[in-house]
C-alpha atoms as a PDB file:
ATOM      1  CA  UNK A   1       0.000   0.000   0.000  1.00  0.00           C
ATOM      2  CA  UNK A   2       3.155   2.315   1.018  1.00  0.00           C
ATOM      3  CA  UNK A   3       4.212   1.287  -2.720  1.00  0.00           C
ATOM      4  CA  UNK A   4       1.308   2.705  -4.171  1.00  0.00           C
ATOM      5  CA  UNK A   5       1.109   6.008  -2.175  1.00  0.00           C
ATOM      6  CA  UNK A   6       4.433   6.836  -3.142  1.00  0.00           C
ATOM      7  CA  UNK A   7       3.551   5.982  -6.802  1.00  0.00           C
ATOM      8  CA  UNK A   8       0.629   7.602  -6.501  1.00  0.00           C
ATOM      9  CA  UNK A   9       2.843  10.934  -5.038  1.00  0.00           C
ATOM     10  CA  UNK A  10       5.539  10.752  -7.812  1.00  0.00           C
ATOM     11  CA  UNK A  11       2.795  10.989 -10.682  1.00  0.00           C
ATOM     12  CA  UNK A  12       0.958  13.799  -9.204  1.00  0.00           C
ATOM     13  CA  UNK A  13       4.499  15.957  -9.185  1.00  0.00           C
ATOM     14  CA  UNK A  14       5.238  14.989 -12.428  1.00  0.00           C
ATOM     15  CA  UNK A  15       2.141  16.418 -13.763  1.00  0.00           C
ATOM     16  CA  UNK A  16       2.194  18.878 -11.994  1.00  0.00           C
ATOM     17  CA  UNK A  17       5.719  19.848 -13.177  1.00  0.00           C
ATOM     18  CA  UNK A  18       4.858  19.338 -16.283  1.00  0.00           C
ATOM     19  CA  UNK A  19       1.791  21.619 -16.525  1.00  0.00           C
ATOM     20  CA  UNK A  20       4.062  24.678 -14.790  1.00  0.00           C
ATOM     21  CA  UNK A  21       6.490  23.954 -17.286  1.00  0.00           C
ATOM     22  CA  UNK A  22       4.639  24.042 -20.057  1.00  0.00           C
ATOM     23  CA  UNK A  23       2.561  27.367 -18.804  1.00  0.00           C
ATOM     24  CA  UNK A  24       6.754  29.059 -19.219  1.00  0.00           C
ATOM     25  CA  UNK A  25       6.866  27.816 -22.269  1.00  0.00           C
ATOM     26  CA  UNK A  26       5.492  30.496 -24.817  1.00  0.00           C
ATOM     27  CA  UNK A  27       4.552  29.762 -28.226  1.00  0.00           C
ATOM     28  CA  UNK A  28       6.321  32.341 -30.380  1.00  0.00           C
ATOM     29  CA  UNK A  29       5.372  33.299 -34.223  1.00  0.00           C
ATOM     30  CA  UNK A  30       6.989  35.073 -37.247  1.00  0.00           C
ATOM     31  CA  UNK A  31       5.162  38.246 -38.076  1.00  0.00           C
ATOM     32  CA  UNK A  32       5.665  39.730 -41.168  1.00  0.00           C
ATOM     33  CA  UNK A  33       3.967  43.070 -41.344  1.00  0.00           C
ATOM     34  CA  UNK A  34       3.573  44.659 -45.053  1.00  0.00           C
ATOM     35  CA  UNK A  35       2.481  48.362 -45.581  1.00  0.00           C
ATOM     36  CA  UNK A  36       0.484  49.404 -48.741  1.00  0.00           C
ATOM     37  CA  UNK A  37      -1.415  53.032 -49.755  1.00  0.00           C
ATOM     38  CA  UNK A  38      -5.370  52.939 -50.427  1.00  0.00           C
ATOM     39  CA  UNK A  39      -4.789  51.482 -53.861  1.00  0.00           C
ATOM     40  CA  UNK A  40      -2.753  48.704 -53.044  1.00  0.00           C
ATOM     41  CA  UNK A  41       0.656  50.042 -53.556  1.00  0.00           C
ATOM     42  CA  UNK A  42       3.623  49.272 -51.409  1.00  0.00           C
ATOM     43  CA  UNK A  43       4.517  51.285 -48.999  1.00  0.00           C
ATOM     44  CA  UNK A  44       8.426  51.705 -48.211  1.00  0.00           C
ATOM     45  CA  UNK A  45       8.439  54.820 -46.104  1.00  0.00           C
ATOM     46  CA  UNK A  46       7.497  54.206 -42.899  1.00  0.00           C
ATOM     47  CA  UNK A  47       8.136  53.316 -39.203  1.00  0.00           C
ATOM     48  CA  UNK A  48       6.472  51.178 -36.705  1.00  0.00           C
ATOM     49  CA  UNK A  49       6.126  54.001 -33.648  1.00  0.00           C
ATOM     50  CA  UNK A  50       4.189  50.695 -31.029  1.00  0.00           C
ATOM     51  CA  UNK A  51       3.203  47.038 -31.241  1.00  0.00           C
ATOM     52  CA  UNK A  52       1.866  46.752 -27.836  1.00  0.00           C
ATOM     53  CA  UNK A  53       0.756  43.285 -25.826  1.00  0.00           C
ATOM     54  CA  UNK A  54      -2.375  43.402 -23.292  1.00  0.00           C
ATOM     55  CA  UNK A  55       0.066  43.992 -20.891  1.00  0.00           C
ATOM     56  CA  UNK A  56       1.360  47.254 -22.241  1.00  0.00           C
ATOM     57  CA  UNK A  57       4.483  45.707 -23.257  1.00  0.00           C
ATOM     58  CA  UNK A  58       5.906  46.991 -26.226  1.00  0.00           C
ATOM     59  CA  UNK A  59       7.803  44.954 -29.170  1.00  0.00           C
ATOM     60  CA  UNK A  60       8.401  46.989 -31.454  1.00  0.00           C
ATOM     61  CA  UNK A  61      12.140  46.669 -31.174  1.00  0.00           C
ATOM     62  CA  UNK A  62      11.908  43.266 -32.304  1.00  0.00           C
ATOM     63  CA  UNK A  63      11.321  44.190 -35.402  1.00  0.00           C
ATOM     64  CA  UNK A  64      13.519  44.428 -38.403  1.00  0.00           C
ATOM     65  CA  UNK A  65      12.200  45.622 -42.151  1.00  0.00           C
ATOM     66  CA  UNK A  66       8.665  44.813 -41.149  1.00  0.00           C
ATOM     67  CA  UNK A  67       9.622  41.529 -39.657  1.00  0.00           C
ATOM     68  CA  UNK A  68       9.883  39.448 -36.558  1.00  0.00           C
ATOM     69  CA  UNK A  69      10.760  35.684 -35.406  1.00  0.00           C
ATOM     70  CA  UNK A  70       9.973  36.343 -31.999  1.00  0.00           C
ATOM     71  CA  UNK A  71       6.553  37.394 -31.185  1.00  0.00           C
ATOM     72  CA  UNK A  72       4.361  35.963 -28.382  1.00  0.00           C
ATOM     73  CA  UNK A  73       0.751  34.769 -29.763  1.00  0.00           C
ATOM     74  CA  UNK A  74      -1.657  36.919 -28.196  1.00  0.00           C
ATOM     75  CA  UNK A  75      -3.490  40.519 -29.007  1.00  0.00           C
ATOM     76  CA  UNK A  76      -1.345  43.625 -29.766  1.00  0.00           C
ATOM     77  CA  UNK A  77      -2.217  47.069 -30.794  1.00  0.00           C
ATOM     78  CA  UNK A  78       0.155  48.058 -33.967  1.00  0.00           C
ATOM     79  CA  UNK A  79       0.630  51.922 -34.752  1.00  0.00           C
ATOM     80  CA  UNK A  80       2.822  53.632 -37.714  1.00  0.00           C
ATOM     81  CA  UNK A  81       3.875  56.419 -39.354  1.00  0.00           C
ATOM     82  CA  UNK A  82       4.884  57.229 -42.772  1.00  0.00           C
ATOM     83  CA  UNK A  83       5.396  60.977 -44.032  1.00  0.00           C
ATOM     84  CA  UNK A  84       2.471  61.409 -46.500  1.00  0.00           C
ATOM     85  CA  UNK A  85      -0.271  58.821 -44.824  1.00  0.00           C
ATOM     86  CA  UNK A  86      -2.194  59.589 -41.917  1.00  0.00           C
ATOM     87  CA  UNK A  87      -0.765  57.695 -38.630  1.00  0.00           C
ATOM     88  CA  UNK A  88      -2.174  53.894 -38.755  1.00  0.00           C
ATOM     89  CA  UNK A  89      -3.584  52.270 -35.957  1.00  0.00           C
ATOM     90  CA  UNK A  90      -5.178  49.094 -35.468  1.00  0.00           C
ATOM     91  CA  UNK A  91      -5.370  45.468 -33.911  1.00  0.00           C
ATOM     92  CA  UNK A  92      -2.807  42.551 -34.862  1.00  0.00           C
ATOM     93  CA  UNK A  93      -3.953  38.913 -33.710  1.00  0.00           C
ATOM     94  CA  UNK A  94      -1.136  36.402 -33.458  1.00  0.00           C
ATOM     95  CA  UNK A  95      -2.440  33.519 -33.452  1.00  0.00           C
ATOM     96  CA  UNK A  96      -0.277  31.150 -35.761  1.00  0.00           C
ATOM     97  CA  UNK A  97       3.461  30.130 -35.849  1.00  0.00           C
ATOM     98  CA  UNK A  98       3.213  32.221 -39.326  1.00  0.00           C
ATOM     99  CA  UNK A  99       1.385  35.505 -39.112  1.00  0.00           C
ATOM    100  CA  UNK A 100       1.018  38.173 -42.214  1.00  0.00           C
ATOM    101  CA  UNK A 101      -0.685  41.237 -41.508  1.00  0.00           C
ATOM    102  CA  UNK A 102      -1.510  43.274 -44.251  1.00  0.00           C
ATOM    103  CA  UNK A 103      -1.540  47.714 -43.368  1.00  0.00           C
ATOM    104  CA  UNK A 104      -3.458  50.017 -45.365  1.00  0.00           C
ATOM    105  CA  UNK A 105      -2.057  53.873 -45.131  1.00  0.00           C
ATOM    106  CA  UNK A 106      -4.768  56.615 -46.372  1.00  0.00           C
ATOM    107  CA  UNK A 107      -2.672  59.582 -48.345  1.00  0.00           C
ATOM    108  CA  UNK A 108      -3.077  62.428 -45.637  1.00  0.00           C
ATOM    109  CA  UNK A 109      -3.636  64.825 -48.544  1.00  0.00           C
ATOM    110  CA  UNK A 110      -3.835  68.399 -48.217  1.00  0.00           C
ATOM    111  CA  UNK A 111      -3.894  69.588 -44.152  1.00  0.00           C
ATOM    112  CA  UNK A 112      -4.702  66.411 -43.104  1.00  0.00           C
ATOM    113  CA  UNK A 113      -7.796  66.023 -45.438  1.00  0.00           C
ATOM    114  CA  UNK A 114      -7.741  62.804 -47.979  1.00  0.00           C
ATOM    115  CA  UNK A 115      -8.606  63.310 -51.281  1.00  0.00           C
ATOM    116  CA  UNK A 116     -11.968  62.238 -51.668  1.00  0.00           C
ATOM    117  CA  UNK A 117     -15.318  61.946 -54.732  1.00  0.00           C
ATOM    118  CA  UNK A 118     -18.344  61.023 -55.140  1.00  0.00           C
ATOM    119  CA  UNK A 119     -19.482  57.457 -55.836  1.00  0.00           C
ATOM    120  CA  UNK A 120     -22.878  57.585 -57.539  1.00  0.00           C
ATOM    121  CA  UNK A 121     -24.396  54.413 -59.520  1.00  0.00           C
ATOM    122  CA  UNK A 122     -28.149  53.881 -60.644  1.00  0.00           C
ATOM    123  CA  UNK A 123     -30.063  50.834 -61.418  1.00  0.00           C
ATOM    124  CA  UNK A 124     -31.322  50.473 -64.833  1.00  0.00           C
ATOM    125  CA  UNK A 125     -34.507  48.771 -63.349  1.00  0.00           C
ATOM    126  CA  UNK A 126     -35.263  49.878 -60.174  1.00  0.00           C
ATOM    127  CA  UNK A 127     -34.734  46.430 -57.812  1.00  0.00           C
ATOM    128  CA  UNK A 128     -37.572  47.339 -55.539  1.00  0.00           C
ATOM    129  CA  UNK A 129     -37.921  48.520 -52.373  1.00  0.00           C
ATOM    130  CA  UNK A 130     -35.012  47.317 -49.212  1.00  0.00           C
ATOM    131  CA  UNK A 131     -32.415  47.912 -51.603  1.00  0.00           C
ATOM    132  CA  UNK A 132     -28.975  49.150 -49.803  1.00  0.00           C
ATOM    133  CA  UNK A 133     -25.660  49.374 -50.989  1.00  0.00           C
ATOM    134  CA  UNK A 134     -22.256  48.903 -49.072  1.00  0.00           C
ATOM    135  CA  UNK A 135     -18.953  50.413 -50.239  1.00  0.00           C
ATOM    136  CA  UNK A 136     -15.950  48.565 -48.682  1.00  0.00           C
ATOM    137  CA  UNK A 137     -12.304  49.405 -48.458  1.00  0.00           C
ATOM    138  CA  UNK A 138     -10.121  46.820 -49.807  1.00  0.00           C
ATOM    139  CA  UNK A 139      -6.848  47.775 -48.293  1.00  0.00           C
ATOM    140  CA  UNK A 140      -7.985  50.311 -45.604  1.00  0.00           C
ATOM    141  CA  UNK A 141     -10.716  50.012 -43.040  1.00  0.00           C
ATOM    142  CA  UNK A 142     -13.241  52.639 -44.759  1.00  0.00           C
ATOM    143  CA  UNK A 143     -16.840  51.623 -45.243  1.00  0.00           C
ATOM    144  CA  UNK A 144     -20.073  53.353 -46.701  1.00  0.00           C
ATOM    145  CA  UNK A 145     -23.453  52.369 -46.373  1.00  0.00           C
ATOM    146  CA  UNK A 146     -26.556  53.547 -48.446  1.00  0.00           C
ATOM    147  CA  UNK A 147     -29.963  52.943 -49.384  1.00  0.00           C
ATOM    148  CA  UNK A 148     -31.165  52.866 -52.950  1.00  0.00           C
ATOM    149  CA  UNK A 149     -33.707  55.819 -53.538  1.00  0.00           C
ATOM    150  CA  UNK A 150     -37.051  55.089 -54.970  1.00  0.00           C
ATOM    151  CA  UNK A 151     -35.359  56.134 -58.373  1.00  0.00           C
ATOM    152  CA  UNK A 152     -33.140  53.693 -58.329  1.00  0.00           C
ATOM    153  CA  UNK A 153     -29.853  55.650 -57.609  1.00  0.00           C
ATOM    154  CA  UNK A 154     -27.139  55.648 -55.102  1.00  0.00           C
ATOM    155  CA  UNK A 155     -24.563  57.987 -54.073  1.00  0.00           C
ATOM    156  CA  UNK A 156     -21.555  57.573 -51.523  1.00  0.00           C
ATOM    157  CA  UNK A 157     -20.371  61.236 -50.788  1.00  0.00           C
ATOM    158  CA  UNK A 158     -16.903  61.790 -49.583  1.00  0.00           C
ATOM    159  CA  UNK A 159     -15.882  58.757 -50.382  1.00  0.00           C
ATOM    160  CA  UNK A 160     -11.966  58.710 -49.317  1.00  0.00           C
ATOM    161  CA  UNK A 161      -9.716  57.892 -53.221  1.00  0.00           C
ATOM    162  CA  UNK A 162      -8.679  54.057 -52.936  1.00  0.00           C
ATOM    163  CA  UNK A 163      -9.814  50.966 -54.273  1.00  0.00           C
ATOM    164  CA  UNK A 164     -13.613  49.574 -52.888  1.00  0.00           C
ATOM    165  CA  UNK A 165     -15.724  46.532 -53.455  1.00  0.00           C
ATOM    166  CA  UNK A 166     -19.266  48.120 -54.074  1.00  0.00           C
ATOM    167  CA  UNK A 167     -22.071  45.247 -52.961  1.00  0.00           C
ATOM    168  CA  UNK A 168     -25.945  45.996 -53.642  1.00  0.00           C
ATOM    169  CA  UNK A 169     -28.371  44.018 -52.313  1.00  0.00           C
ATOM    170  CA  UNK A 170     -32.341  43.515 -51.612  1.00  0.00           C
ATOM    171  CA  UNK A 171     -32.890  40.767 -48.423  1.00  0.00           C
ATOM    172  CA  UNK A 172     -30.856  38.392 -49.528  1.00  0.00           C
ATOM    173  CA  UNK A 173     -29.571  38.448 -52.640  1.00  0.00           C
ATOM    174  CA  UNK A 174     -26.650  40.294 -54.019  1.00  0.00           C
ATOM    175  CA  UNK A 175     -27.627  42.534 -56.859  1.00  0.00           C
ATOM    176  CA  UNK A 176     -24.272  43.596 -57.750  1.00  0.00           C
ATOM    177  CA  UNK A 177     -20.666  43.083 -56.530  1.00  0.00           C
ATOM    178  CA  UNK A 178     -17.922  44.652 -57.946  1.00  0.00           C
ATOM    179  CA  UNK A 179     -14.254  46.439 -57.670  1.00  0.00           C
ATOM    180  CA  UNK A 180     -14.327  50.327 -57.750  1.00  0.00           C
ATOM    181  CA  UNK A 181     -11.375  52.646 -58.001  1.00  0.00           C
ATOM    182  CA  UNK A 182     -11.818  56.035 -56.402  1.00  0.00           C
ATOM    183  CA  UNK A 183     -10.277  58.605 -57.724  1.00  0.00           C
ATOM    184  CA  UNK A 184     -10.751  62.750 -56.872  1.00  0.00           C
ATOM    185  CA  UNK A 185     -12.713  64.140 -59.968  1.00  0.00           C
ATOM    186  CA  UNK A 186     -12.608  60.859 -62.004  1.00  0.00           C
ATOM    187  CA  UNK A 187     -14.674  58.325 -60.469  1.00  0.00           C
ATOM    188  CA  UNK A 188     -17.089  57.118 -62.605  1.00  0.00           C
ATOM    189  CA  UNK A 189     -20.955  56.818 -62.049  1.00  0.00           C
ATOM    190  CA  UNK A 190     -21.593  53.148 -62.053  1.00  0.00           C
ATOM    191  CA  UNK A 191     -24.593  51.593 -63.865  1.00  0.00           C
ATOM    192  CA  UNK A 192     -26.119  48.437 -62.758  1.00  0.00           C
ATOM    193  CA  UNK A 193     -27.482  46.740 -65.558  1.00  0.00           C
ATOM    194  CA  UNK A 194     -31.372  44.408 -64.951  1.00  0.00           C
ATOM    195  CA  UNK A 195     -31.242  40.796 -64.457  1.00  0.00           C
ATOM    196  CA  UNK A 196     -32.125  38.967 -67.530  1.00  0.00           C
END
């Protein structure tokens, strides 16, 4: 019985020695961060200024030409600079051995004030009433939403220049979806042909 109790003792300590052990042990990823403007150009000027952990902990200084071998999974706020783009902030999850995480700057333009246009379309049958479009940023966070008037017509003022996926749609089916370059003073009005 002795024999057993001390059996029974040496397994529980190796567990547990185990489990602390492995709770040290930190599971670490490469990070390779890539910077590009609104339209999906690279962006070479710039500087990461934080990449901070829930803790506050910043690891930024691990970081060499946008990458890193030694980053903790967890949460992390990012920011950056560049000299013509607005300052970038946003959220980086690690949560593979292998993590990419794509950066889009918006031009800061003149005084701090992106160039921006109009996006109008119109439907060439009116899809009914419920209709709404959404305008989405491809490489930066930007998004529009509108409704479709009872003409048939959209418009997206002030829509910041950069490329966009526009997406229409009445309950639930998608009336339109397609890529839209924005462009100050040349963006063109988009016409949305009728189902056949």
């Amino acid at each position: 019985m002795r024999l057993i109790h001390i059996i029974l003792l040496l397994l529980a300590n190796l567990i547990c020695s185990s489990t602390l052990s492995a709770q040290k042990t930190r599971l670490l990823s490469r990070v390779q961060l890539s910077f590009y403007d609104s339209f999906g150009v690279p962006v070479e000027d710039w500087h990461l200024t934080a990449f901070k952990d829930s803790n506050g902990r910043d690891w930024k200084r691990h970081f060499r030409n946008g990458t890193s071998n030694a980053i903790p999974f967890g949460d992390y706020v990012l920011r950056a600079e560049s000299g013509i783009f607005l300052p970038y902030e946003g959220r980086v999850s690690v949560r593979s051995f292998q993590t990419i995480h794509l950066i889009g700057l918006t031009f800061a333009g003149v005084e701090n004030s992106p160039p921006s246009d109009t996006v109008a379309g119109k439907f060439s049958k009116h899809p009914g009433p419920g209709t709404w479009c959404k305008l989405s940023g491809i490489y930066t966070p930007h998004t529009y939403f509108v409704a479709v008037d009872d003409r048939g017509s959209f418009e997206f003022p002030l829509v910041v220049s950069g490329s966009y996926l526009l997406l229409c749609r009445k309950e639930t089916s998608d009336l339109i979806l397609r890529n839209i370059e924005v462009r100050y003073g040349t963006t063109p009005l988009v016409v949305v042909a009728a189902e056949k």
